[in-house]
Protein backbone atom coordinates (compact mmCIF):
# COMPACT_ATOMS: atom_id res chain seq x y z
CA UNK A 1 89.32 80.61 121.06
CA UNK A 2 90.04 80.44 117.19
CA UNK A 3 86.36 81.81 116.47
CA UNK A 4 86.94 84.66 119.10
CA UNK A 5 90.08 85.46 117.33
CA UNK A 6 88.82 85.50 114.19
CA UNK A 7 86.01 87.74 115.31
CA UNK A 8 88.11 90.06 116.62
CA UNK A 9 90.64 89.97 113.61
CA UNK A 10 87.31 90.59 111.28
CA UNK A 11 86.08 93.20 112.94
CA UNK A 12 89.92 95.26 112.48
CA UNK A 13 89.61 94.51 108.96
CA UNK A 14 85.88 96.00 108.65
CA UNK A 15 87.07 99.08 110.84
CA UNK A 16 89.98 99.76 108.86
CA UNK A 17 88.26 99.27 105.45
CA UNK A 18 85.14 101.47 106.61
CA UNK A 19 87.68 104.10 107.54
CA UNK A 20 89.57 104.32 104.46
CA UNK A 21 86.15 104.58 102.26
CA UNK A 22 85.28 107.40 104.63
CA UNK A 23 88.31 108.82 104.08
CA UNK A 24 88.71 108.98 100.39
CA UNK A 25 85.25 110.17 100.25
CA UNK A 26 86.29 112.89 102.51
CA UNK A 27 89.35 113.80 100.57
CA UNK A 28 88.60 116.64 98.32
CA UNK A 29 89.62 115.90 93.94
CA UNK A 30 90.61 118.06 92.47
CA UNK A 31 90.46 116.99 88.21
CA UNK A 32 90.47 118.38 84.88
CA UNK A 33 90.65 122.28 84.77
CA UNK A 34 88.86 125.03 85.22
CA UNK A 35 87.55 126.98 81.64
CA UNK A 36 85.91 129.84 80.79
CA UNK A 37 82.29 129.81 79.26
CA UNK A 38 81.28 133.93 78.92
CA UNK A 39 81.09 135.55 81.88
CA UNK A 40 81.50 132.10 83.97
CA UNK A 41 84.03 130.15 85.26
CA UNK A 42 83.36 126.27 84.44
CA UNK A 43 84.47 123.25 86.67
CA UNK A 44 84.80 120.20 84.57
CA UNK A 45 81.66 118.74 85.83
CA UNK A 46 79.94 121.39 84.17
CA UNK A 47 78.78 123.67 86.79
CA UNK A 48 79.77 126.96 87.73
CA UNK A 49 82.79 128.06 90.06
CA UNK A 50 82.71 130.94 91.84
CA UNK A 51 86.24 132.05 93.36
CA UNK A 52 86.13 132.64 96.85
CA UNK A 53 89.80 132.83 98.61
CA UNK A 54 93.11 135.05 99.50
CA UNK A 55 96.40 135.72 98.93
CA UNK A 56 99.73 133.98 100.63
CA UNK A 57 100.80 137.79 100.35
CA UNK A 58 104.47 139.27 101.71
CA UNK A 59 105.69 135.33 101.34
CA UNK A 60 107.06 135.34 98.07
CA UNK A 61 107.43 139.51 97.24
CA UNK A 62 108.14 140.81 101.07
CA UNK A 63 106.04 144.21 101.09
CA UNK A 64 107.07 147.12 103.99
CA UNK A 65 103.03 147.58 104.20
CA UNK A 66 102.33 144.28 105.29
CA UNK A 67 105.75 144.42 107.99
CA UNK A 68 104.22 147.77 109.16
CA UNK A 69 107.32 149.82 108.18
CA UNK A 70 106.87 153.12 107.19
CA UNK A 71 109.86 153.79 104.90
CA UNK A 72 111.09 150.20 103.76
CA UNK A 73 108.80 149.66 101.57
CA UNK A 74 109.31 146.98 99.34
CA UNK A 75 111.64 143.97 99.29
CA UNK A 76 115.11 145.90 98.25
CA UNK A 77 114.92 148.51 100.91
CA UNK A 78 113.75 146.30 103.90
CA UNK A 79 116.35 143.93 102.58
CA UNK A 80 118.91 146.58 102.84
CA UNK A 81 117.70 147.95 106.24
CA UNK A 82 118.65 144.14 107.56
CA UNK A 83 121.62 144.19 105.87
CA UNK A 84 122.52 147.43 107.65
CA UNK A 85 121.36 146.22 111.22
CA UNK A 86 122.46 142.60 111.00
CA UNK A 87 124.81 142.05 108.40
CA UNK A 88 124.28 140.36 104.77
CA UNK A 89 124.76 136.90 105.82
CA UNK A 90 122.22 136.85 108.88
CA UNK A 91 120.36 138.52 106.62
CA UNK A 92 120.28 135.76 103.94
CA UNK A 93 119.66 133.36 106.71
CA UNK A 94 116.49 135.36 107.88
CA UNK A 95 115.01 134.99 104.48
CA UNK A 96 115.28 131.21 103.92
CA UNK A 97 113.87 130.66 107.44
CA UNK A 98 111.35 133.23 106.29
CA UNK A 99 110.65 131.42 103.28
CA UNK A 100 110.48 128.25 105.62
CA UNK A 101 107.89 129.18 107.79
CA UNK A 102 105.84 132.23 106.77
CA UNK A 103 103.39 130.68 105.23
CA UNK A 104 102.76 126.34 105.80
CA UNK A 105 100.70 123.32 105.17
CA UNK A 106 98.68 124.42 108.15
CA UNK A 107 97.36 128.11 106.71
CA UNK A 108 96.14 126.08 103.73
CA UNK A 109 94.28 123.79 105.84
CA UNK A 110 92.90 126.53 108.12
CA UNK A 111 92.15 128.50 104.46
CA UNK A 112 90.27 125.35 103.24
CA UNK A 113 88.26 125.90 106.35
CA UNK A 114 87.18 129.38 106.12
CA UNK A 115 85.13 127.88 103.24
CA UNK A 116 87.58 129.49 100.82
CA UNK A 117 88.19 127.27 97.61
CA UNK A 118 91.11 129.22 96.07
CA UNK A 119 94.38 131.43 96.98
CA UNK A 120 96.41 133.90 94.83
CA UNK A 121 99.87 133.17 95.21
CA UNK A 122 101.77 136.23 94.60
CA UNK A 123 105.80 135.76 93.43
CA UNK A 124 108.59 137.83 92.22
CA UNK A 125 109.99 136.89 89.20
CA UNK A 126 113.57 136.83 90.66
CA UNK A 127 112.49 133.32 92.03
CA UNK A 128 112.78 132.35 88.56
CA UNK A 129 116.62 133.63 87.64
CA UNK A 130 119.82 133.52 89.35
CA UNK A 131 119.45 137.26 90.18
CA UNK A 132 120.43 138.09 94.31
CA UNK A 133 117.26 137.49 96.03
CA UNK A 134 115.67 136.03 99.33
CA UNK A 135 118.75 134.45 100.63
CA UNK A 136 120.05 133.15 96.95
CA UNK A 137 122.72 134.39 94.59
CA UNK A 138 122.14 131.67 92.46
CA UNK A 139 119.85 128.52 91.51
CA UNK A 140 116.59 130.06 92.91
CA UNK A 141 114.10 127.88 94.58
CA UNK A 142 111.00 129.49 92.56
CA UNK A 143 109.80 125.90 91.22
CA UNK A 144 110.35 124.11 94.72
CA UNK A 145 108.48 127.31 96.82
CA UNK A 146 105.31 126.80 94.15
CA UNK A 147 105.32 122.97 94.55
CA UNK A 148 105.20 123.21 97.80
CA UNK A 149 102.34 124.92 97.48
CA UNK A 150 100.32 122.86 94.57
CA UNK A 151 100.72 119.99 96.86
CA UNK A 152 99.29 121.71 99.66
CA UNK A 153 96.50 122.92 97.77
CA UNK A 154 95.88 119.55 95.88
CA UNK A 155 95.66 118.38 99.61
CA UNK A 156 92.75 120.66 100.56
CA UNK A 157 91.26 120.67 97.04
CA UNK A 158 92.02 124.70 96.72
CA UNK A 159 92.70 125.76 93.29
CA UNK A 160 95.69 128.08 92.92
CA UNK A 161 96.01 131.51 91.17
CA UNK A 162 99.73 132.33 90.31
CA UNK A 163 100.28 135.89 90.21
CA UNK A 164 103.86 137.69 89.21
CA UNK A 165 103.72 140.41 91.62
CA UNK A 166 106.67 141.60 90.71
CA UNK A 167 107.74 141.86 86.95
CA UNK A 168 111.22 142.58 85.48
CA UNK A 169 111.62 146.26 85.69
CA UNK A 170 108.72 146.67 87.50
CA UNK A 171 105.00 146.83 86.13
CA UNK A 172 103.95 149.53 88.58
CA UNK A 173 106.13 151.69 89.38
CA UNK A 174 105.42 151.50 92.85
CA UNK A 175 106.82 149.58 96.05
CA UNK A 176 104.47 146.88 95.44
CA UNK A 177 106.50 145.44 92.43
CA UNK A 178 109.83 146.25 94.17
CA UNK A 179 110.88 148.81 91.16
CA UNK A 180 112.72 151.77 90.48
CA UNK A 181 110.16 154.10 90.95
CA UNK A 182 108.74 153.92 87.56
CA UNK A 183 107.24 150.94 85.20
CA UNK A 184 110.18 150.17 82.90
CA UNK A 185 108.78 147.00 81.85
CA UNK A 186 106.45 148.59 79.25
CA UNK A 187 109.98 150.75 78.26
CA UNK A 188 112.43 147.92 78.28
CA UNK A 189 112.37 145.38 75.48
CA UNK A 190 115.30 143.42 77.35
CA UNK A 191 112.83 143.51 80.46
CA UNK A 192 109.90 142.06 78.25
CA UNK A 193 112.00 139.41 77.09
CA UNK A 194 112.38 137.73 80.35
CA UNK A 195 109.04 138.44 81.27
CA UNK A 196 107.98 136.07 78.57
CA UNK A 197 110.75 133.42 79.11
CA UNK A 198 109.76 133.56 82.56
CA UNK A 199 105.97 133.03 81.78
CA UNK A 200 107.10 130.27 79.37
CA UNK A 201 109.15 128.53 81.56
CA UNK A 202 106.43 127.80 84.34
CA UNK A 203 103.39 127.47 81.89
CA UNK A 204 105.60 124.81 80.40
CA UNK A 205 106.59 123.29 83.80
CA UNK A 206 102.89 123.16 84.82
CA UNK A 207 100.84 122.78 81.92
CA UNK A 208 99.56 120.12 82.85
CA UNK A 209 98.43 120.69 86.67
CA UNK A 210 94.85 121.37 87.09
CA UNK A 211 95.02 122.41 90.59
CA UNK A 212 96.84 125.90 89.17
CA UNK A 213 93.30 127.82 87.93
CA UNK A 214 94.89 130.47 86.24
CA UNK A 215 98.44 132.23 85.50
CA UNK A 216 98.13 136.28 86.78
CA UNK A 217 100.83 138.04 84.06
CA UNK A 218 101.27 140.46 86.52
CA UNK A 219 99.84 142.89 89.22
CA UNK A 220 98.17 146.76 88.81
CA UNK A 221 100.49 147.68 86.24
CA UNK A 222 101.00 151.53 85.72
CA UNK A 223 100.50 153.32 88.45
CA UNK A 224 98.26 156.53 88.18
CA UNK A 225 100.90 159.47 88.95
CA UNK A 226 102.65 159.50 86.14
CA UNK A 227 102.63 162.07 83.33
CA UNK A 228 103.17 159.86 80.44
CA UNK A 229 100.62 157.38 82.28
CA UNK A 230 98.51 157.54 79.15
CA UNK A 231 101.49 156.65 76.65
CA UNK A 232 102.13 153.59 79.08
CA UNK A 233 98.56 152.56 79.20
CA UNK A 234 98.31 152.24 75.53
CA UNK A 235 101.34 149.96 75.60
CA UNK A 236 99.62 147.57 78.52
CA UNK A 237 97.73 145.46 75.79
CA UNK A 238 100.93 144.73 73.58
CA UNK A 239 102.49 143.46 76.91
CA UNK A 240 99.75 140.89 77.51
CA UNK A 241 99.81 139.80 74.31
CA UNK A 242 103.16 138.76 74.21
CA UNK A 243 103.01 137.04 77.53
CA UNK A 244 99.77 135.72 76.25
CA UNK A 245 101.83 134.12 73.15
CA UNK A 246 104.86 133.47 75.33
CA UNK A 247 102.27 130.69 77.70
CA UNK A 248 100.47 129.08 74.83
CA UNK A 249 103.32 128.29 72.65
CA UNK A 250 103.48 125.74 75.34
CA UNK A 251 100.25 125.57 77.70
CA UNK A 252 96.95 126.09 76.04
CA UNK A 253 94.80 124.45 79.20
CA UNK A 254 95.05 127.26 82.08
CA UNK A 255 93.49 130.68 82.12
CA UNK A 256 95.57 133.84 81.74
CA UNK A 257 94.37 136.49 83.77
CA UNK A 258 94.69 140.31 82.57
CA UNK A 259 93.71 143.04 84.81
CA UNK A 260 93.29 146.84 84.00
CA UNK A 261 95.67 149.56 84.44
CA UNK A 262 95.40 152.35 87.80
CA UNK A 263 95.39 149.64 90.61
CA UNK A 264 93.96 147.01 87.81
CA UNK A 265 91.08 149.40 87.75
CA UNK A 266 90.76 150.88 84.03
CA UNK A 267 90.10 148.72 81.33
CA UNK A 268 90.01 151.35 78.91
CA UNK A 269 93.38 150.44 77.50
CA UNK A 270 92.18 147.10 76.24
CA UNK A 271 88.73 147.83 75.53
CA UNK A 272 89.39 147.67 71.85
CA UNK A 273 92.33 144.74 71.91
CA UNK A 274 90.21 141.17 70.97
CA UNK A 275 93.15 138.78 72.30
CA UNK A 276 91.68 135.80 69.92
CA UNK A 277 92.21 133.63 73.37
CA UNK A 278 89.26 131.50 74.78
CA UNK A 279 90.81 131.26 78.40
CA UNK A 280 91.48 135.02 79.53
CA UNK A 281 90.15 136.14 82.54
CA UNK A 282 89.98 139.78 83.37
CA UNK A 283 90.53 140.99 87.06
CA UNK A 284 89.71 144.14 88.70
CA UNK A 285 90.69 145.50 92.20
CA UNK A 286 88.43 147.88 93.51
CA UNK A 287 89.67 149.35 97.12
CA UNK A 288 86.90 150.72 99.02
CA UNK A 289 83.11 150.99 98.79
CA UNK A 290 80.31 148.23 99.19
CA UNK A 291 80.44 145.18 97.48
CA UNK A 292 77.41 145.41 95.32
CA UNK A 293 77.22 144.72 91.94
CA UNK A 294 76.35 148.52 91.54
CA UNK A 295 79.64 149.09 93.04
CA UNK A 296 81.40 147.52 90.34
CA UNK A 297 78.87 147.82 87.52
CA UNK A 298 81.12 150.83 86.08
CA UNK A 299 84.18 148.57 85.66
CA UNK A 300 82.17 145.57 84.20
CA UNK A 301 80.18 147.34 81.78
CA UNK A 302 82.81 150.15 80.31
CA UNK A 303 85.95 147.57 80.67
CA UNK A 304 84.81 144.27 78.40
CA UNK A 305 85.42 142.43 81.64
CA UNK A 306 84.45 138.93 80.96
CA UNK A 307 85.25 137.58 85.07
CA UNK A 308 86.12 140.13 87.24
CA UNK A 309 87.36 139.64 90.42
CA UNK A 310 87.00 142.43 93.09
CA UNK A 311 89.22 143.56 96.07
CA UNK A 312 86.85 144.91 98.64
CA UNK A 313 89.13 146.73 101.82
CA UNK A 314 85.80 146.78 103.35
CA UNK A 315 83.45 143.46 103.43
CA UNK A 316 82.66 140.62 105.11
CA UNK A 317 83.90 138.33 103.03
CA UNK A 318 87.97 137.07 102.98
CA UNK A 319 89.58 139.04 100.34
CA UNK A 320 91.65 138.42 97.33
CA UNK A 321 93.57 141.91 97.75
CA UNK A 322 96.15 143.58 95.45
């Protein structure tokens, strides 16, 4: 009866040892961080990564598109139209619930199995202040909302893209960076300031995470309706630089991604502007068309892009859109 027990106690052990091998075989790693070798992306193994993903859009910079409203457009109107209907304090509750459970650990894990091996994760910069936003007056949970999401990704072995959708004064001028109506950032030196304390503060905070791939200074600056657009193009490349100089008096091991101005489409504006930086990335979004490299040969060839990674409305493949 010992022997049988033994057996049986020996073969539990074997079971549970077997699994656990399988397991952390199974686990996806996720070490050392990604660089930037001409044109290519580099894992630290050596070989080449090739970024195939999406956004966690409308989570972290609510956008009326992506609600299907036709005049609340961005975050302060569709905030005020709740405030209206509801009151402010329902309101506020809405958005931490929102915040909660609009995007979880399960859409990374159902992401990771797409076959996609990175997200964008799109944020307002008001999650890094004490300005009114989301639900908070003060204290904003920023830092906690990204972790949450590092530790998902680290989970699945995605690597993350953080992306400041939404600048101080807005980089657009346009709903999607919940502005005025115009791209004061490029006007406002007070607005640049905390662009670049903002940028400092979380390069600082995760310098040292290789799951984040890259940090995205911010989205399609400038849109293309403006009169002085070409005045504000030409100051697009002074912008970056400073946020450039803002993240690597602290972080020098992540990629900075720059993309163009017009819907991150013309790269004119820093065709001439070396930023003496061996980890920029440039991103384009191109809405519409096939994607071909003939589609995009235009951008890549005229627009010093070194990486470029497309937005295709139409394709078969999972998008990372604007």
């Amino acid at each position: 009866m010992k022997n049988l027990w033994l057996c049986i106690l020996l073969f539990f052990c074997t079971v549970m040892i077997s699994c656990n091998s399988e397991k952390q075989e199974t686990e996806p790693q996720v070490t050392g961080f990604i660089t930037v070798d001409g044109p290519d992306l580099m894992l630290p193994d050596g070989s080449k990564f090739f970024i195939k993903g999406t956004n966690l859009g409308n989570w972290l910079n609510p956008e009326g598109y992506m609600f299907r409203f036709n005049k609340a457009n961005s975050y302060r109107f569709i905030n005020d139209m709740f405030c209206e209907m509801v009151g402010p304090d329902f309101a506020a509750e809405f958005w931490r619930a929102f915040k909660d459970n609009y995007i979880t650990r399960e859409d990374l894990r159902f992401i990771k199995r797409t076959g996609s091996n990175t997200v964008r994760l799109p944020f307002h910069y008001k999650l890094f202040t004490d300005e009114d936003y989301m639900g908070l007056t003060a204290n904003q949970d920023g830092f906690a909302r990204v972790d949450s999401v590092v530790n998902w990704c680290r989970e699945e072995g995605l690597y993350l893209i953080l992306d400041m959708h939404d600048a101080p004064g807005g980089q657009t001028g346009d709903n999607i960076d919940d502005s005025y109506g115009y791209p004061w950032l490029f006007e406002s030196e007070t607005s640049q300031q905390l662009y670049c304390d903002i940028w400092k503060k979380i390069a600082d905070y995760y310098k040292n995470e290789p799951i984040i791939l890259g940090y995205e200074l911010f989205n399609e600056p400038i849109a293309p309706y403006f009169d002085n657009m070409e005045e504000l193009n030409g100051k697009l490349a002074h912008v970056y630089q400073i946020g450039i100089e803002a993240i690597r008096e602290v972080d020098n091991n992540h990629i900075i991604l720059l993309g163009g101005s017009q819907w991150n489409g013309n790269f004119n504006p820093l065709r001439n502007r070396p930023f003496n930086d061996d980890k920029i990335m440039y991103t384009c979004h191109r809405y519409g068309g096939e994607p071909t490299v003939e589609a995009i040969r235009d951008l890549s060839s005229s627009a010093i892009v070194s990486i470029c990674r497309c937005t295709w409305e139409r394709s078969g493949t999972i998008p990372m859109s604007g």
